[in-house]
Protein backbone atom coordinates (compact mmCIF):
# COMPACT_ATOMS: atom_id res chain seq x y z
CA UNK A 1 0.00 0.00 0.00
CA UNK A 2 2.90 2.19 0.92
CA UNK A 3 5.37 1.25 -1.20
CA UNK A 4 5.52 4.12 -3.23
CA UNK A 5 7.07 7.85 -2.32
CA UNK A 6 3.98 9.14 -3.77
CA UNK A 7 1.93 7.63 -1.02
CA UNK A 8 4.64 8.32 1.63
CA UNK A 9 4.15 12.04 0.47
CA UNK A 10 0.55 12.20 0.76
CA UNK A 11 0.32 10.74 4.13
CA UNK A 12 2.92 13.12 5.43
CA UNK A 13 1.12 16.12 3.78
CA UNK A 14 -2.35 14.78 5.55
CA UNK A 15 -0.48 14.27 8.99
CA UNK A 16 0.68 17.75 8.65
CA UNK A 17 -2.57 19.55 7.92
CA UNK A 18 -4.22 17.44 11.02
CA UNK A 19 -1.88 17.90 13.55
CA UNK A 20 -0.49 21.04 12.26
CA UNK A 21 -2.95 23.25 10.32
CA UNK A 22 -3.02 23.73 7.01
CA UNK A 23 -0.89 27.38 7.48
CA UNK A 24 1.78 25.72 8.60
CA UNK A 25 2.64 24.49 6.20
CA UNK A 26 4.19 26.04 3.41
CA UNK A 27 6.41 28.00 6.37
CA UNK A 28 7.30 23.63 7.57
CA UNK A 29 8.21 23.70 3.55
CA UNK A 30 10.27 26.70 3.63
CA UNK A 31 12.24 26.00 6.35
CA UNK A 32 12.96 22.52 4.94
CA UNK A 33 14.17 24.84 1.50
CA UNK A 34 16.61 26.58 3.75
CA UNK A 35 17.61 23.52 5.54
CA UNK A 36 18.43 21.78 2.11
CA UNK A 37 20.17 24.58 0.27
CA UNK A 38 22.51 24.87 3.62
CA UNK A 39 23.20 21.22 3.28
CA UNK A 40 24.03 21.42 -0.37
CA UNK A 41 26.40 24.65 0.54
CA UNK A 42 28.42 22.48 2.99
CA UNK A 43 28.82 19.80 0.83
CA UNK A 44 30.29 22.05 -1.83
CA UNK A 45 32.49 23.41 0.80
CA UNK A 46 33.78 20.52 1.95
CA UNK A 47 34.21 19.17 -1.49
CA UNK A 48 36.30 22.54 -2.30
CA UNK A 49 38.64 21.87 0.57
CA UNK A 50 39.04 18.15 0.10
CA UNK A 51 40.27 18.88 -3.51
CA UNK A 52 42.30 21.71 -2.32
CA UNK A 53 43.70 19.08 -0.13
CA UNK A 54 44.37 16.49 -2.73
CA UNK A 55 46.25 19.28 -4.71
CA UNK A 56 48.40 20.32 -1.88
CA UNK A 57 49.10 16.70 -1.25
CA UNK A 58 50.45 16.04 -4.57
CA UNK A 59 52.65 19.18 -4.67
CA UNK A 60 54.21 18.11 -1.11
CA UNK A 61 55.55 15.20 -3.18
């Protein structure tokens, strides 16, 4: 029955106007927006200094 993330979605989004209210929601949305996009930044970052790291590495050699 739940198998899909389709389903999963709709369930959540039903839970959420129940228990939270149906104008809750697009600020629960937004905040999970902000919450992604600083994820994504990090992972950039870190990505920048692990290959900064990789380059100083080989020029130590």
């Amino acid at each position: 029955m739940l198998g899909n993330m389709w389903d999963w979605a709709i369930v959540i989004i039903v839970a959420l106007i129940l228990f939270g209210g149906a104008n809750k929601i697009p600020d629960m949305f937004r905040s999970f927006g902000k919450a992604a996009g600083e994820f994504k930044r990090g992972q950039m970052e870190i990505q920048k200094e692990l290959e900064k790291e990789v380059q100083l590495g080989g020029e130590k050699k």
